[in-house]
Protein backbone atom coordinates (compact mmCIF):
# COMPACT_ATOMS: atom_id res chain seq x y z
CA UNK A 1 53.59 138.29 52.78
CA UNK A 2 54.60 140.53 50.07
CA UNK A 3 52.62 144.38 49.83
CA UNK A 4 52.62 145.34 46.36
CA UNK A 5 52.54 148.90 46.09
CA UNK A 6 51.16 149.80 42.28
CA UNK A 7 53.23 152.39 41.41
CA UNK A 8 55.35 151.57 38.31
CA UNK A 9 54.21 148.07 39.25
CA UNK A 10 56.95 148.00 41.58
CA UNK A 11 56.56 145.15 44.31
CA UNK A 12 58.13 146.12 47.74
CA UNK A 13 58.97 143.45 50.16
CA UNK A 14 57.72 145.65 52.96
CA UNK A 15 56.41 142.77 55.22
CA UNK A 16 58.00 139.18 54.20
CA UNK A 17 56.16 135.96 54.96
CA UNK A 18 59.02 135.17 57.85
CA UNK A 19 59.12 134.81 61.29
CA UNK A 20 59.84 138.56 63.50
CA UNK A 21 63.50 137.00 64.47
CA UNK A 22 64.20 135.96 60.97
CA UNK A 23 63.09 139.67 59.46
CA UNK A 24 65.23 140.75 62.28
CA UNK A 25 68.69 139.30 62.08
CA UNK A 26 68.08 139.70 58.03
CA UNK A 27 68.13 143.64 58.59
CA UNK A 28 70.70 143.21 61.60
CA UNK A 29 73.61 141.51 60.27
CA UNK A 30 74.54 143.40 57.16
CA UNK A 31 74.28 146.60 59.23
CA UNK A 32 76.46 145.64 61.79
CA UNK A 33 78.56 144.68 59.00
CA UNK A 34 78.61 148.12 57.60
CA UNK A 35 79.21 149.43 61.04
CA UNK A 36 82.13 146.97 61.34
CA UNK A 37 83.58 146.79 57.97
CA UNK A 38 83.92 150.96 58.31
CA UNK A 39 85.91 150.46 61.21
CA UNK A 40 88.13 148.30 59.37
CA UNK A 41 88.67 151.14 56.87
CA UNK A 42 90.69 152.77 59.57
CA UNK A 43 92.02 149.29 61.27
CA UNK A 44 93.80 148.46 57.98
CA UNK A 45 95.05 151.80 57.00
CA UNK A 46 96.73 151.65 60.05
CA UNK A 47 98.22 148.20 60.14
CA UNK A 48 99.32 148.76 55.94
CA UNK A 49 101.44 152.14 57.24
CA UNK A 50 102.73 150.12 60.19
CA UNK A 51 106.07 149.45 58.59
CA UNK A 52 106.65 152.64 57.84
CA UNK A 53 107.43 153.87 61.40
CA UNK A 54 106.39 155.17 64.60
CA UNK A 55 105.35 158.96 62.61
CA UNK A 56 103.27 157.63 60.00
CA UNK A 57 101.64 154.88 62.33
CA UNK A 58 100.62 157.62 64.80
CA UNK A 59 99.46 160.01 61.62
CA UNK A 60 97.57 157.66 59.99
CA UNK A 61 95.96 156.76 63.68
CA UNK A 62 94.71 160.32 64.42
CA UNK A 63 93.86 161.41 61.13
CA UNK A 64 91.35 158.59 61.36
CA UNK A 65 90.02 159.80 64.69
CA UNK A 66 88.99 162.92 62.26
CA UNK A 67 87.44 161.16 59.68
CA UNK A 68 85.30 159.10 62.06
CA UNK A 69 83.89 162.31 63.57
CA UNK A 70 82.52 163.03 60.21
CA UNK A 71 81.44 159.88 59.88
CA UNK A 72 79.53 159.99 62.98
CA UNK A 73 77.21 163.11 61.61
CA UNK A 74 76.42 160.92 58.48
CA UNK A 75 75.34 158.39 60.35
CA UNK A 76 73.25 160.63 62.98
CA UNK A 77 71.85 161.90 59.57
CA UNK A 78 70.84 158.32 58.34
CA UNK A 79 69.42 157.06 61.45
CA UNK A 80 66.34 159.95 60.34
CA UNK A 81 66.54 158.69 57.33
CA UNK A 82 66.12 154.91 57.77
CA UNK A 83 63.42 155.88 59.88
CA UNK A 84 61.64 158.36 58.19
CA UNK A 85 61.30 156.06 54.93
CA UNK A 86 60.68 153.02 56.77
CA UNK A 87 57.31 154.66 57.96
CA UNK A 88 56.67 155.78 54.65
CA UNK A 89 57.12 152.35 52.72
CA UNK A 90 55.19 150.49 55.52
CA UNK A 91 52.57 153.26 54.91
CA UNK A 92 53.00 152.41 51.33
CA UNK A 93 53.95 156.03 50.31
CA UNK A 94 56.42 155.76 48.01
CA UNK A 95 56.37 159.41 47.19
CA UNK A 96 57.22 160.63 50.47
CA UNK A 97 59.90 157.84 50.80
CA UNK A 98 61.83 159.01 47.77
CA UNK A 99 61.26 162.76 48.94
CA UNK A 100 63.03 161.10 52.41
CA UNK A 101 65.64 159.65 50.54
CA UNK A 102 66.02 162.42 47.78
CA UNK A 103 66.03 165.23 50.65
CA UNK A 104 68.57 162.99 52.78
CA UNK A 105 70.88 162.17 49.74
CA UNK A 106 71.00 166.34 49.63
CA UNK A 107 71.71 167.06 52.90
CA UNK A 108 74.11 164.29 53.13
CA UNK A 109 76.21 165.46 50.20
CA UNK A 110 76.01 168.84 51.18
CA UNK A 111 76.92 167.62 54.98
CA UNK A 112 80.34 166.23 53.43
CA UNK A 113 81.22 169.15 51.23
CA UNK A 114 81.30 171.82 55.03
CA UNK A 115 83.15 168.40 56.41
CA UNK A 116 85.79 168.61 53.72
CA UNK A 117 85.84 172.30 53.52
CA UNK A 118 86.55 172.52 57.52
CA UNK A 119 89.30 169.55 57.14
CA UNK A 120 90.79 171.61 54.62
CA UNK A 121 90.84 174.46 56.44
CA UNK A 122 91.58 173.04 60.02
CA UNK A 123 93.96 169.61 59.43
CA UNK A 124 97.00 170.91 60.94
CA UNK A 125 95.31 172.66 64.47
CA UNK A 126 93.33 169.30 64.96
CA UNK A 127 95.88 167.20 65.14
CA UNK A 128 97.79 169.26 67.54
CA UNK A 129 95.11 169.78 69.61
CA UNK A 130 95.41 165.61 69.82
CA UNK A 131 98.81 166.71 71.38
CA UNK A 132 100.24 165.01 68.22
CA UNK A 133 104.41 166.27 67.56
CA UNK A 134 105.06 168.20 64.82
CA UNK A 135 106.37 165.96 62.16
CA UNK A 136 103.07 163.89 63.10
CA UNK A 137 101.20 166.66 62.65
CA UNK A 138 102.67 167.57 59.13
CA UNK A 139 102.10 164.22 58.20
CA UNK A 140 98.51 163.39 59.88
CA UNK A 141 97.11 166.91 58.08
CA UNK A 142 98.74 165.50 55.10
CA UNK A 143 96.39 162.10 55.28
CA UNK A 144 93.61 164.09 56.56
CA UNK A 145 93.35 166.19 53.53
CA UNK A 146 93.07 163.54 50.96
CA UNK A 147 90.99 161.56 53.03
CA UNK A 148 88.80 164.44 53.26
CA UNK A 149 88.20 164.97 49.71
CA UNK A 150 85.94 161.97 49.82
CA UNK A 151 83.46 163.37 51.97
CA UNK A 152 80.59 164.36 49.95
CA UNK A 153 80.51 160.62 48.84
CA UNK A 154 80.69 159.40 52.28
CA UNK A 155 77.80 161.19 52.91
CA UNK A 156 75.91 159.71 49.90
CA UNK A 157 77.67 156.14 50.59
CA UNK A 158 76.34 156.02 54.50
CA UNK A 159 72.82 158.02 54.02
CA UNK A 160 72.43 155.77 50.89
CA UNK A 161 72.68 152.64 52.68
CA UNK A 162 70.17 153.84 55.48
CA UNK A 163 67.99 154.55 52.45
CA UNK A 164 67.71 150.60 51.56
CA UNK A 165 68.00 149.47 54.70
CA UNK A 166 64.53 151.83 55.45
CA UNK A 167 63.16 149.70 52.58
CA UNK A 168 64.51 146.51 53.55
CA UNK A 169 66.92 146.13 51.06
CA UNK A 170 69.88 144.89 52.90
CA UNK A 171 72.25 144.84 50.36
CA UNK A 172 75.10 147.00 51.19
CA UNK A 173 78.59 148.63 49.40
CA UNK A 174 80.92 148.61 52.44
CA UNK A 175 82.61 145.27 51.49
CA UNK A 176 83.39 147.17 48.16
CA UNK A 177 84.82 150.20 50.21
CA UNK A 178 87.18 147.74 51.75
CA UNK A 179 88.25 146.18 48.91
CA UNK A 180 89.42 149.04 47.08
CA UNK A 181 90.47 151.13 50.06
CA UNK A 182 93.25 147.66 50.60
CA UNK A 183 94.01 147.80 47.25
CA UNK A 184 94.40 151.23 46.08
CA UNK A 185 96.11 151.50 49.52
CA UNK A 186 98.82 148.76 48.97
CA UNK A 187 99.60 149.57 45.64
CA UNK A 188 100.15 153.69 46.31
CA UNK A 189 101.78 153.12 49.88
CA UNK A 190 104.56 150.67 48.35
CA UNK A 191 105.22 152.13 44.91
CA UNK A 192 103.85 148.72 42.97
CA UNK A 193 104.24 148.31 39.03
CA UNK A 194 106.28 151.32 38.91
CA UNK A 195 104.30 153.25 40.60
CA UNK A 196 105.76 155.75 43.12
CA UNK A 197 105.88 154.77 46.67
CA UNK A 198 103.06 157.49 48.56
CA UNK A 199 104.11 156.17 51.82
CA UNK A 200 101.40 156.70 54.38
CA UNK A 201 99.72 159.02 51.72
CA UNK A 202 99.16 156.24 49.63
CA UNK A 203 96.81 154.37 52.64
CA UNK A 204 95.02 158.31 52.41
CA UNK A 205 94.39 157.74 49.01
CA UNK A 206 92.74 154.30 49.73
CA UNK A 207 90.47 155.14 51.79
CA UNK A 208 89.46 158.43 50.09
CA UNK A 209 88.94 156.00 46.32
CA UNK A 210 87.18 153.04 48.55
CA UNK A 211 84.89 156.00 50.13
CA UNK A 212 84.17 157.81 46.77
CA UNK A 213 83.32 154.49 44.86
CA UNK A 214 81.06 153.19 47.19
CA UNK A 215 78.92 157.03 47.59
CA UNK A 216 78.90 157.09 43.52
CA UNK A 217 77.68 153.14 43.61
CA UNK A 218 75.14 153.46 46.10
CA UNK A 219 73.78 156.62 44.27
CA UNK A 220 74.06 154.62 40.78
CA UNK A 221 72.21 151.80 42.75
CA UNK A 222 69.19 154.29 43.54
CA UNK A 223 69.36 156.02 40.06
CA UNK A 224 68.17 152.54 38.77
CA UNK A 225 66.05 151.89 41.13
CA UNK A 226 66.11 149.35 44.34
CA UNK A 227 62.82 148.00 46.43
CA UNK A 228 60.78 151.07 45.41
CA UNK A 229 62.95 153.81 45.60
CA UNK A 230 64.56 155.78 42.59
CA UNK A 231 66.48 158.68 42.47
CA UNK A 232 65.39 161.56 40.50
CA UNK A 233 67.18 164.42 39.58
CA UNK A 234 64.51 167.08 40.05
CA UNK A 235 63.54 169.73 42.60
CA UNK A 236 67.28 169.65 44.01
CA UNK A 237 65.95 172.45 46.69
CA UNK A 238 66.26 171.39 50.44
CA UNK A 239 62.11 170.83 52.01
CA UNK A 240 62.89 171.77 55.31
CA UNK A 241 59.58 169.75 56.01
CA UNK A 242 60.93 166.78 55.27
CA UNK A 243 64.63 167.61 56.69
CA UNK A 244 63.32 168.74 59.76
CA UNK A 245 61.66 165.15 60.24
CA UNK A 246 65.20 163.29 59.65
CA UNK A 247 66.88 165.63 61.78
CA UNK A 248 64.45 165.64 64.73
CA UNK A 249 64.41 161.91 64.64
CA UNK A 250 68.40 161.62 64.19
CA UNK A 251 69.95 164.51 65.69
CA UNK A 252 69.67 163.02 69.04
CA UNK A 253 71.42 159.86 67.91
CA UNK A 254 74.45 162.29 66.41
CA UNK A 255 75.16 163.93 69.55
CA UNK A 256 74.92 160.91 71.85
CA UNK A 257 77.59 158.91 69.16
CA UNK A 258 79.88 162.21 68.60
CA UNK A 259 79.66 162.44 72.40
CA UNK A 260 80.85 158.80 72.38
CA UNK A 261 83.07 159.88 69.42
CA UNK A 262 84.93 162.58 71.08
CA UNK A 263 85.83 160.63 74.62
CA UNK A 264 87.11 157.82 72.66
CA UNK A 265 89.97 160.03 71.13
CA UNK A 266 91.24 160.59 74.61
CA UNK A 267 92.03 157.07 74.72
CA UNK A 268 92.24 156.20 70.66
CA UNK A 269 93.93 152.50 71.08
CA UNK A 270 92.29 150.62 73.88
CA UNK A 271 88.63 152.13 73.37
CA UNK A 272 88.95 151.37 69.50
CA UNK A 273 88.96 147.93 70.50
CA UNK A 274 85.98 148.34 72.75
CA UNK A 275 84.40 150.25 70.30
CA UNK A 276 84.06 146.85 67.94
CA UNK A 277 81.19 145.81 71.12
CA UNK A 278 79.35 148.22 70.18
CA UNK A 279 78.92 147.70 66.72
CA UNK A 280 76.00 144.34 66.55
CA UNK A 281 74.22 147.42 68.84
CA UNK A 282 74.40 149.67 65.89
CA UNK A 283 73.49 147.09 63.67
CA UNK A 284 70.13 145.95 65.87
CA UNK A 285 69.38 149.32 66.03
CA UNK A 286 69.17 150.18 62.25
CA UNK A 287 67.03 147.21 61.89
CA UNK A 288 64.97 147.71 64.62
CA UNK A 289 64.36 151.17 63.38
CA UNK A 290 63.29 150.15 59.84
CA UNK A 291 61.00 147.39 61.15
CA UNK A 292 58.87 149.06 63.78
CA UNK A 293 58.86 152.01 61.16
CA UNK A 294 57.71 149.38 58.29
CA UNK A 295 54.97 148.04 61.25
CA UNK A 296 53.93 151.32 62.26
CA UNK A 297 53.30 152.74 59.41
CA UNK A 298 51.40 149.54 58.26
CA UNK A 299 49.10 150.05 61.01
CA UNK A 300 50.20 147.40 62.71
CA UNK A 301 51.23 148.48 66.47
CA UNK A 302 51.48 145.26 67.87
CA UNK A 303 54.02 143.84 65.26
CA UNK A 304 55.40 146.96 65.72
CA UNK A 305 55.87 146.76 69.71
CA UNK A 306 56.53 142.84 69.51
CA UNK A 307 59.30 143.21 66.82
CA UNK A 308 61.29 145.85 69.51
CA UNK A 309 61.24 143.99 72.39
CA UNK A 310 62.65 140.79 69.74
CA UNK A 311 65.28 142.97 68.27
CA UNK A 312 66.04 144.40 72.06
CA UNK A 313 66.50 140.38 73.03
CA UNK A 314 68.61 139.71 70.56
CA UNK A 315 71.06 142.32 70.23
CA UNK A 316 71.28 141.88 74.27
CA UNK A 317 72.49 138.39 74.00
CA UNK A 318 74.85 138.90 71.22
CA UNK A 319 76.38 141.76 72.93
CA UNK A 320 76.61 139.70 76.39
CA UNK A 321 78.22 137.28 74.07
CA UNK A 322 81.05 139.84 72.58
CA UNK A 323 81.50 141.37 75.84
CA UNK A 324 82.02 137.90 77.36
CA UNK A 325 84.30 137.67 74.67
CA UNK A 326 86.62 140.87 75.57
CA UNK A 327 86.73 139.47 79.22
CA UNK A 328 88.14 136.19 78.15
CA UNK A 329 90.87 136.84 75.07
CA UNK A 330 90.75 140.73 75.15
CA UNK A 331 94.37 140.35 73.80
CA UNK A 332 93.44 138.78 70.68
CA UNK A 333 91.53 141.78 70.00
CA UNK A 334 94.24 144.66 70.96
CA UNK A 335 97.00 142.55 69.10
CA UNK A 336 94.99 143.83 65.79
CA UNK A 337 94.62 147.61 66.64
C-alpha cells in the first residue's frame, strides 16, 4: 500500500503493495549496482592507461587504492544515513528525514573537502609507503591529485544516494559516473579532436568529472525534490544531535570496510577481484537497512524482523552463487583486473 504523508501533499511510497522479496531485490539490485559500477570507475581507468606502460598502469592502480579509502568513509557515513531516514520516513517524519539528509549532505561534503585537503598534502608519501618506485610515485601523486579534487562531490554523490535509497527511491547516478568518467577519460588520455594527449592524467581527469557530475546531480535531484525529501538551503550549521545518530549507527560499518580497505592494498590485484563477491552483500545490506528502518519505524516489528531474515536469505544464495562462480572460471574474472 501506499502511506501518504500530507505534507506538501507529497505521497511517499514508504510501504508498496508487493511481496517482502519483491520490495527487497527492488532496493537490492541498484545498490549493488552502485557498489559495483564504483568499482568499475577504477577497473576502467586502469585498463584505458594500460597501453601506456608498465609506470602509468601501476600509477593509475595505486592511486585508486587512495581514492577508494575515501570512498570507504563516505560510504560508512551513508550507511547512518540510509538508516537514520529510513526510520524517519517509515515513522512518517519527514522533517527529521530531511534534517538526516540535510545534516548528512553537510558532513559528507565537508568529509571530502579534509579528504582532498590530506591528498593534496600527502600524494607523494602514500604512494611510497605502497613501496611504489619513484617515477610511479611522481606519476601516481600526479593522478591522485586530480582525482582528489572531486571529493567533496563524492561525498554528496555517495551520501546522496543513501539518502533515496532511505526513502526507497532506487534510482541511482553511478551509471552516469561511468559514462562520463569513460568518456572524458578516452578523449583526455589519447589527445582526441585535437585535444592534447593527458596520458594517464587524462583517465585522472575522468574519474574526477564522472565523480563531480554525479555529487552536483544527485544534489540537483534533492533540490527538486524526490519521494519526500527536498533540499533546503537553510540552517547550514552541523546538529550534532542528528550527526551523532548517523555516526553511531555508521561508524562501525566504516572501520570494519576501511579495515577491509586497508588489507586489500597489500594484495591490490587478486583481492580486487574478490572484492567484486562482496559487492550483492553491500547491496542487500543497504536495502535491508532501509526496509527494517521503513518497518520499524512504521510500527511494524514483525515486517520488520521477517523482511531481515528474507534479505539475509537472499543475499546468502546469491553470494554462494558468485562465490561458486570464482571457484569455477576465477580466470575470467582476473583476465579483467
Amino acid at each position: 500500500m501506499i502511506l501518504a504523508q500530507k505534507c506538501g501533499c507529497v505521497k511517499l511510497p514508504v510501504l508498496p503493495g508487493e511481496s517482502l522479496r519483491r520490495q527487497v531485490v527492488r532496493l537490492a539490485v541498484p545498490a549493488m549496482g552502485e557498489r559495483i559500477l564504483t568499482m568499475t570507475v577504477s577497473i576502467v581507468d586502469t585498463m584505458l592507461v594500460g597501453h601506456l606502460g608498465a609506470v602509468a598502469l601501476a600509477a593509475a592502480s595505486l592511486a585508486n587504492e587512495w581514492m577508494f579509502v575515501a570512498i570507504v568513509l563516505f560510504w560508512a557515513l551513508s550507511t547512518g544515513t540510509t538508516a537514520l531516514v529510513a526510520r524517519s520516513v517509515g515513522e512518517r517524519d519527514l522533517d527529521t528525514a530531511n534534517r538526516a539528509m540535510r545534516q548528512s549532505l553537510l558532513v559528507g561534503a565537508l568529509m571530502g573537502l579534509v579528504a582532498t585537503a590530506l591528498a593534496l598534502a600527502l600524494a607523494r608519501p602514500a604512494l611510497a609507503l605502497m613501496g611504489a618506485e619513484p617515477d610511479v610515485v611522481e606519476s601516481g601523486a600526479q593522478y591522485l591529485r586530480i582525482v582528489a579534487l572531486a571529493f567533496p562531490f563524492a561525498g554528496l554523490l555517495y551520501v546522496g544516494n543513501a539518502c533515496l535509497y532511505g526513502a526507497g527511491d532506487t534510482r541511482a547516478v553511478m551509471a552516469l559516473v561511468n559514462l562520463l568518467n569513460v568518456g572524458v577519460a578516452w578523449v583526455a588520455i589519447n589527445g582526441l579532436w585535437g585535444l592534447p594527449a593527458l596520458g594517464v592524467l587524462g583517465s585522472a581527469l575522468g574519474a574526477a568529472v564522472g565523480q563531480g557530475a554525479g555529487g552536483l546531480f544527485v544534489t540537483w535531484m534533492l533540490f527538486r525534490g524526490r519521494s519526500g525529501l527536498r533540499l533546503r538551503v537553510t540552517n547550514l550549521r552541523v546538529d550534532w544531535h542528528i550527526v551523532r545518530r548517523v555516526l553511531r549507527i555508521g561508524l562501525p560499518a566504516g572501520v570494519e570496510q576501511m579495515s577491509w580497505r586497508l588489507g586489500m592494498m597489500v594484495f591490490v590485484r587478486a583481492l580486487r577481484a574478490e572484492s567484486l563477491s562482496y559487492m550483492p552483500g553491500f547491496g542487500f545490506a543497504v536495502a535491508g537497512t532501509a526496509l527494517v528502518g521503513q518497518y520499524l519505524g512504521a510500527q511494524d516489528p514483525h515486517r520488520a524482523e521477517k523482511t531481515g531474515y528474507i534479505t539475509y536469505q537472499i543475499a546468502a544464495l546469491v553470494m554462494s552463487a558468485v562465490g561458486l562462480a570464482f571457484i569455477l572460471v576465477p580466470h575470467v574474472f582476473i583476465q579483467f583486473l
